[in-house]
N, C-alpha and C. Protein backbone atom coordinates (compact mmCIF):
# COMPACT_ATOMS: atom_id res chain seq x y z
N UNK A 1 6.48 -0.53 -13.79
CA UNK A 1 6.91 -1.81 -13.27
C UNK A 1 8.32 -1.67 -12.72
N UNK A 2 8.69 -2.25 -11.72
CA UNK A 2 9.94 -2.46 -10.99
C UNK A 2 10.83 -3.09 -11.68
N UNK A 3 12.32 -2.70 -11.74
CA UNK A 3 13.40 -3.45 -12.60
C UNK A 3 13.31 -4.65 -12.02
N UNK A 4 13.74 -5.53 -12.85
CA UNK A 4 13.51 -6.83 -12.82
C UNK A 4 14.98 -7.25 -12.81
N UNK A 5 15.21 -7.87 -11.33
CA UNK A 5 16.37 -8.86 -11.28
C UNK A 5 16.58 -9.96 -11.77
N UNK A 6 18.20 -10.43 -11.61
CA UNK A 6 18.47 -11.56 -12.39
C UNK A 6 18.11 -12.54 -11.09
N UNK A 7 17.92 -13.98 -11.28
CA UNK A 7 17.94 -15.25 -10.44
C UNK A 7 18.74 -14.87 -9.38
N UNK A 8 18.83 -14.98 -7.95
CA UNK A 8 20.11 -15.38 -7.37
C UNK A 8 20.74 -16.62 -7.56
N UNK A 9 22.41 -16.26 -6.94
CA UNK A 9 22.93 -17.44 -7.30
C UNK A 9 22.72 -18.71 -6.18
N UNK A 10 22.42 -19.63 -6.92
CA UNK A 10 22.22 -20.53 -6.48
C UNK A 10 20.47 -21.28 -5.99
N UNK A 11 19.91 -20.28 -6.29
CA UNK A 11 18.29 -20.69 -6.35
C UNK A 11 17.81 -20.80 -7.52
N UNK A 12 18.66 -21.01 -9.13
CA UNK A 12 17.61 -20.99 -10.05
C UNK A 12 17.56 -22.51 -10.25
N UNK A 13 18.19 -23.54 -9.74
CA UNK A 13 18.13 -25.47 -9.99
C UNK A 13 16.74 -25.52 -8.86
N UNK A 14 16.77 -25.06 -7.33
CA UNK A 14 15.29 -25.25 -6.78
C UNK A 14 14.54 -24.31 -7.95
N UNK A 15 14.29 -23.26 -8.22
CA UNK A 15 12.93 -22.95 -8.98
C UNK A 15 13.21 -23.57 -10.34
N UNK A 16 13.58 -24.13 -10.79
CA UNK A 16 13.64 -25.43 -11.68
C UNK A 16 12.59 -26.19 -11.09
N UNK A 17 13.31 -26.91 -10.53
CA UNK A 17 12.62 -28.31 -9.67
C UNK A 17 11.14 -28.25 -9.59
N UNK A 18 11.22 -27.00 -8.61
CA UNK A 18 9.62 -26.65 -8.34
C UNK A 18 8.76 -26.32 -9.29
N UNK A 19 9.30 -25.98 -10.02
CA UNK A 19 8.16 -25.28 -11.16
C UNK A 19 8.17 -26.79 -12.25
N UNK A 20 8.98 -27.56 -12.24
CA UNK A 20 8.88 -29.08 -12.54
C UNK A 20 7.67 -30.05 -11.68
N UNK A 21 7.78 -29.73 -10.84
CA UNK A 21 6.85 -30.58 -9.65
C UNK A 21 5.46 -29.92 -9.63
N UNK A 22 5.20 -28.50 -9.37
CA UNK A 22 4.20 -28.09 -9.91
C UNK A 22 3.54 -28.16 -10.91
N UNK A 23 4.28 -28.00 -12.13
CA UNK A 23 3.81 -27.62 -13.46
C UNK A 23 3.58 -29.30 -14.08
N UNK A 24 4.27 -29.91 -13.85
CA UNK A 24 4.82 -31.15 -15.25
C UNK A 24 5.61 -30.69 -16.16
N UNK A 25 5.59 -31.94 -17.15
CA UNK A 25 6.66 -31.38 -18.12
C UNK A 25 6.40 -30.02 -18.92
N UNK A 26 7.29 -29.54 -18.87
CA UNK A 26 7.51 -28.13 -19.85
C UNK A 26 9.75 -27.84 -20.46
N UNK A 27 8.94 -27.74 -21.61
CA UNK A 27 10.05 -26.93 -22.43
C UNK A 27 10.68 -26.10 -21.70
N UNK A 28 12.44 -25.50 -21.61
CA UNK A 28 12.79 -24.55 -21.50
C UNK A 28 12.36 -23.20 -21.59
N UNK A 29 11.64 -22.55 -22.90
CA UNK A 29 10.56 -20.88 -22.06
C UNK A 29 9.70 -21.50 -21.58
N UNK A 30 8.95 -22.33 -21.31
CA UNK A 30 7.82 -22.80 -20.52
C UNK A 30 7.97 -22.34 -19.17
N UNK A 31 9.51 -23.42 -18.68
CA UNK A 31 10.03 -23.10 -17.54
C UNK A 31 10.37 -21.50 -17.39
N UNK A 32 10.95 -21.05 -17.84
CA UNK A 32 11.69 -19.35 -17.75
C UNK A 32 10.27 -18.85 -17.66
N UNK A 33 9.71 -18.91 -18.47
CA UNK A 33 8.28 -17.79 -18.32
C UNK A 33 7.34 -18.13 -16.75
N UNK A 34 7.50 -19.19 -16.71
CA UNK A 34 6.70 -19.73 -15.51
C UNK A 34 7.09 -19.00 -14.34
N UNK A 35 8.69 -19.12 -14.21
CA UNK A 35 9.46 -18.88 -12.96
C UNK A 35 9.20 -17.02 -12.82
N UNK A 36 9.57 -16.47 -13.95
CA UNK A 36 9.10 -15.54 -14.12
C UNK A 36 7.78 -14.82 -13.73
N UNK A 37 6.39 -15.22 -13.70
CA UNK A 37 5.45 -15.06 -13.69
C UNK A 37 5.19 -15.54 -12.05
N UNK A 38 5.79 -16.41 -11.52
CA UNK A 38 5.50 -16.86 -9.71
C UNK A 38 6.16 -15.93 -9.28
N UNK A 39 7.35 -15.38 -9.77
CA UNK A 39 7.62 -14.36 -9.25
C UNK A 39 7.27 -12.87 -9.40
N UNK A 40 6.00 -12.40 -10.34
CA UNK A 40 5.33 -11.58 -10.44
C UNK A 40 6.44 -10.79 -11.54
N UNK A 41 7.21 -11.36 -12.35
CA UNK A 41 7.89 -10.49 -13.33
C UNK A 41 8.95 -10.13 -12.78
N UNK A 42 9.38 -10.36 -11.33
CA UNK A 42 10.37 -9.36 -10.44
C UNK A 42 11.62 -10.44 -10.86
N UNK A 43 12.04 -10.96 -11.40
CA UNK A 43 12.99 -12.09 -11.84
C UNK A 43 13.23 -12.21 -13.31
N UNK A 44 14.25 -12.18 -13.84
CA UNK A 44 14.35 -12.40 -15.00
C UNK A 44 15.07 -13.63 -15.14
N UNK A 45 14.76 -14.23 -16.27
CA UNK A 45 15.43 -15.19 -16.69
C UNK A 45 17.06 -15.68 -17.32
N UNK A 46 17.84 -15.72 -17.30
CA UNK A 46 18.73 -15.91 -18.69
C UNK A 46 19.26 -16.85 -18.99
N UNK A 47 18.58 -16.85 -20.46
CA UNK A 47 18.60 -18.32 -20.77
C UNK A 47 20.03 -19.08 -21.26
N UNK A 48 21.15 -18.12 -21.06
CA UNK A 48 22.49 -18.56 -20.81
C UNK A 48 22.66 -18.97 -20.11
N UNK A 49 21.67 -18.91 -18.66
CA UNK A 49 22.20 -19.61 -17.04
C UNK A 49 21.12 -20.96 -17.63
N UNK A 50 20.03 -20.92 -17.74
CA UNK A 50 18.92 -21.61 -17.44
C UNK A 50 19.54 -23.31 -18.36
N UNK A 51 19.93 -22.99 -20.31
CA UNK A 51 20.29 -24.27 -20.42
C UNK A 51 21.23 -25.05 -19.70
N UNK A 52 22.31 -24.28 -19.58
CA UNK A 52 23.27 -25.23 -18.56
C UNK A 52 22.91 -25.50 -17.33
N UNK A 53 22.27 -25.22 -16.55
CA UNK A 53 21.70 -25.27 -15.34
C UNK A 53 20.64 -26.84 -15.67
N UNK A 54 19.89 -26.34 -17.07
CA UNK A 54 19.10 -27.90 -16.97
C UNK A 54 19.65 -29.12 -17.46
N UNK A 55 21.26 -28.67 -18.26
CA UNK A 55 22.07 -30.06 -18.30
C UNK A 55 22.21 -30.56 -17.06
N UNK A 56 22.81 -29.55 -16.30
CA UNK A 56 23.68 -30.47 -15.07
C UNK A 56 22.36 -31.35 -14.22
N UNK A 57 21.20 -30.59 -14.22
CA UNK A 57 19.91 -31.10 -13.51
C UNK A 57 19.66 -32.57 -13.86
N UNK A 58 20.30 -32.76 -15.30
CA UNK A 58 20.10 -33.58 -16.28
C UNK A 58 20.85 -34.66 -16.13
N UNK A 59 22.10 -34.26 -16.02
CA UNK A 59 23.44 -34.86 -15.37
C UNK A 59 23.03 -35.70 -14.15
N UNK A 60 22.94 -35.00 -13.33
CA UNK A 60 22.68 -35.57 -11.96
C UNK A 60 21.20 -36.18 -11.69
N UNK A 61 20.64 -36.22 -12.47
CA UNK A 61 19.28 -36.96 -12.39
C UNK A 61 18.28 -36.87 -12.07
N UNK A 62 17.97 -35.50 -11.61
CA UNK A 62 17.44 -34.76 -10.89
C UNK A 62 16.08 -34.70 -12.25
N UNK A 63 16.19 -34.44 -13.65
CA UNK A 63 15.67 -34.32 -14.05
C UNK A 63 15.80 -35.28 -15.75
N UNK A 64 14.46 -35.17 -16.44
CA UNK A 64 14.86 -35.94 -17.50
C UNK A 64 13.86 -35.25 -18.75
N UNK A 65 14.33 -35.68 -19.79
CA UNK A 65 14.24 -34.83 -21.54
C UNK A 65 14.02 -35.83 -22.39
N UNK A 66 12.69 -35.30 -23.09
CA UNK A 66 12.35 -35.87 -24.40
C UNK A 66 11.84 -34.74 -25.29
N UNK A 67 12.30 -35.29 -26.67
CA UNK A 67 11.84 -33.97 -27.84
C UNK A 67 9.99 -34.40 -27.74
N UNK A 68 9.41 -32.86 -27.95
CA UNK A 68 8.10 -33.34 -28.24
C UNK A 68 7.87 -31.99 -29.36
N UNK A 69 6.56 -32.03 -29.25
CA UNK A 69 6.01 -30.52 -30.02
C UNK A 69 5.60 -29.50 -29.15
N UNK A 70 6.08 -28.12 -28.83
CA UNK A 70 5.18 -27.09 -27.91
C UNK A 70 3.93 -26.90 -28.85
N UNK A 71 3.02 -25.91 -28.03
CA UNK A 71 2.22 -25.26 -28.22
C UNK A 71 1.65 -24.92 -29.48
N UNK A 72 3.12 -24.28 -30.23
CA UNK A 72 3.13 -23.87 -31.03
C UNK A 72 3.75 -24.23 -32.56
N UNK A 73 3.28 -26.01 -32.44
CA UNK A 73 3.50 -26.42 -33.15
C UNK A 73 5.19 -26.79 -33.50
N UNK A 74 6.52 -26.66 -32.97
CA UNK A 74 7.46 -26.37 -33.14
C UNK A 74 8.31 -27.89 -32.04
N UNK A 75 9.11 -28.36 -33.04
CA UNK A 75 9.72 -29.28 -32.27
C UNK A 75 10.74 -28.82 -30.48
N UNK A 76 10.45 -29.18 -29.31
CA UNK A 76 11.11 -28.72 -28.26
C UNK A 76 11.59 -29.32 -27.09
N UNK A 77 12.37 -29.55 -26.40
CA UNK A 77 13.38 -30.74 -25.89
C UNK A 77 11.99 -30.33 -24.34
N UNK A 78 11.32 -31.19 -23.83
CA UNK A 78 10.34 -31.07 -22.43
C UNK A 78 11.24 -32.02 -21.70
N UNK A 79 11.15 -30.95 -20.54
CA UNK A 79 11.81 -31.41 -19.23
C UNK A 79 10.96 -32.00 -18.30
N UNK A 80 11.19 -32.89 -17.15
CA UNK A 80 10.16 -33.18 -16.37
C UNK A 80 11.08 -34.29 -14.84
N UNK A 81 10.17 -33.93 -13.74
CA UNK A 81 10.93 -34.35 -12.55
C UNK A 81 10.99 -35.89 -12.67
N UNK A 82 12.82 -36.37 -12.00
CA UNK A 82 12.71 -37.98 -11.65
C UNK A 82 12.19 -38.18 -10.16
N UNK A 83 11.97 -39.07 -9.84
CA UNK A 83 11.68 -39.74 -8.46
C UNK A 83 13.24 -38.64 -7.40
N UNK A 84 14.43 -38.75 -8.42
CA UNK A 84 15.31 -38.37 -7.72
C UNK A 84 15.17 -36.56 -7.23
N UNK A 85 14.69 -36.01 -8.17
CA UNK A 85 14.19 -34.62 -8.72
C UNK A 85 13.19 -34.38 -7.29
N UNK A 86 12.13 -35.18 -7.18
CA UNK A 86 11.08 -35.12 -6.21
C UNK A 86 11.95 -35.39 -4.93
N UNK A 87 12.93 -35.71 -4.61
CA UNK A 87 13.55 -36.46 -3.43
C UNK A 87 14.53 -34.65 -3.18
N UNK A 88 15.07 -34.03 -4.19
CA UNK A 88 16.32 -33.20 -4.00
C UNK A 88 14.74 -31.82 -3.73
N UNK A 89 14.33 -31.69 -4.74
CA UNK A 89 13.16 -30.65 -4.30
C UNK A 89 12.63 -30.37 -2.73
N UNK A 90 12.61 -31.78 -1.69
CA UNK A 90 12.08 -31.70 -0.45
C UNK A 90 13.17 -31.40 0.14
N UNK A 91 14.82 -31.48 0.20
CA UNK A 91 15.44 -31.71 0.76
C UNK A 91 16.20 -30.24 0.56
N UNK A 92 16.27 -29.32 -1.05
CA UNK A 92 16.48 -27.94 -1.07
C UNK A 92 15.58 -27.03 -0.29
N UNK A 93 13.99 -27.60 -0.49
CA UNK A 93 13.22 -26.82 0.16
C UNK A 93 13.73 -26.78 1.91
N UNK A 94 13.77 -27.60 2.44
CA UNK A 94 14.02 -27.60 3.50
C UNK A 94 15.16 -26.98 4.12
N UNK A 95 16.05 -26.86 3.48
CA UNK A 95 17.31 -26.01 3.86
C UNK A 95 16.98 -24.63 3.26
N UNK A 96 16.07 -24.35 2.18
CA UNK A 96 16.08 -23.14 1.98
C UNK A 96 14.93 -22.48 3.25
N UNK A 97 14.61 -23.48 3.67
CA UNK A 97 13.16 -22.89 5.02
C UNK A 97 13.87 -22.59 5.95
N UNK A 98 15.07 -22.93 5.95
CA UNK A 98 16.10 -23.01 7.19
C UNK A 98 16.81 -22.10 7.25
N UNK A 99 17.38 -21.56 6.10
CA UNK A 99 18.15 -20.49 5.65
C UNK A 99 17.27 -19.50 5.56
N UNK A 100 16.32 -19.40 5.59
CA UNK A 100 15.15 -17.78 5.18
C UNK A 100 14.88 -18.02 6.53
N UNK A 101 14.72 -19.03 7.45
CA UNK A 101 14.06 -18.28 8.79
C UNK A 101 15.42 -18.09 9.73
N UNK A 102 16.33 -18.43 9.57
CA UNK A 102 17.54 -17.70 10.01
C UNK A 102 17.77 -16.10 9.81
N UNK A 103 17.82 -15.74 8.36
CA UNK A 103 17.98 -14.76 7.34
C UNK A 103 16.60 -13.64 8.53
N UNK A 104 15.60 -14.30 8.39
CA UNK A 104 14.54 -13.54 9.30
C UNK A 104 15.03 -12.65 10.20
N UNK A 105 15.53 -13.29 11.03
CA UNK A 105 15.91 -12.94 12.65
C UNK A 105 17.18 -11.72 12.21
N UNK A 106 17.47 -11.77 11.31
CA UNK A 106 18.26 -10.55 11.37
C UNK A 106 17.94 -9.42 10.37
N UNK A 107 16.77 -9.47 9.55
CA UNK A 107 15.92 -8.58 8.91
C UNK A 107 15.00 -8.09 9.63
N UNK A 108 14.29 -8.87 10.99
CA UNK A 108 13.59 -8.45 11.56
C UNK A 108 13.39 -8.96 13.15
N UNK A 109 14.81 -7.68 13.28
CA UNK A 109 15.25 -8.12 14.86
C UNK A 109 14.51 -7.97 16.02
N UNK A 110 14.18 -8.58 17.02
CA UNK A 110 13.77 -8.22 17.96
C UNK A 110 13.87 -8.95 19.34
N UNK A 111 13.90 -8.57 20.54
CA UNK A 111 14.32 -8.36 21.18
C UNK A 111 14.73 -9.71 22.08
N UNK A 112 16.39 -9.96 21.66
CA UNK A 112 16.47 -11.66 22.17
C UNK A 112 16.64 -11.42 24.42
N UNK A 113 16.71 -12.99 24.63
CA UNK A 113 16.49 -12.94 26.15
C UNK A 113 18.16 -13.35 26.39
């Protein structure tokens, strides 16, 4: 298996989001393992970035927390998207579509007029 990188900076609040909007609510490893796994393992998690990352998400409203039970029987704080969360998700995506097809044109140059 290929070493496994950390998040870049500044894309782990969108794969938050998304894997919020996709998934529903999920716990903190819920989320990490998830993000992990869309990305085929090639991403690692750390969950030193990931809690503070889901305060501020938290902060700003983007997202919201209630204790429930996981899986595994075990009390665990589940995260899940606000209306506001669904509103910032379309609006990261979109600049990140903007920024990767920019990013394109100079990974895979060819021949301007």
């Amino acid at each position: 298996m290929a070493d496994r990188a950390d998040v870049w900076q500044g894309t782990l609040a969108l794969m938050v989001l998304k894997t919020l909007e996709a998934m529903g609510p999920l716990h903190g490893y819920g989320i990490a393992r998830r993000i992990e796994q869309t990305s085929g393992d090639l991403l690692a998690i750390n969950y030193g970035t990931l809690y503070p990352s889901l305060l501020k998400l938290e902060q700003e409203g983007y997202i919201e927390s209630e204790w429930g039970v996981s899986d595994n029987n075990r009390k665990a704080k589940f995260y899940r998207l606000t209306s506001a969360g669904r509103q910032q998700v379309h609006e990261e995506t979109r600049e990140w579509e903007r920024t990767t097809a920019i990013l394109e044109r100079f990974l895979s140059p060819r021949e301007q007029s």
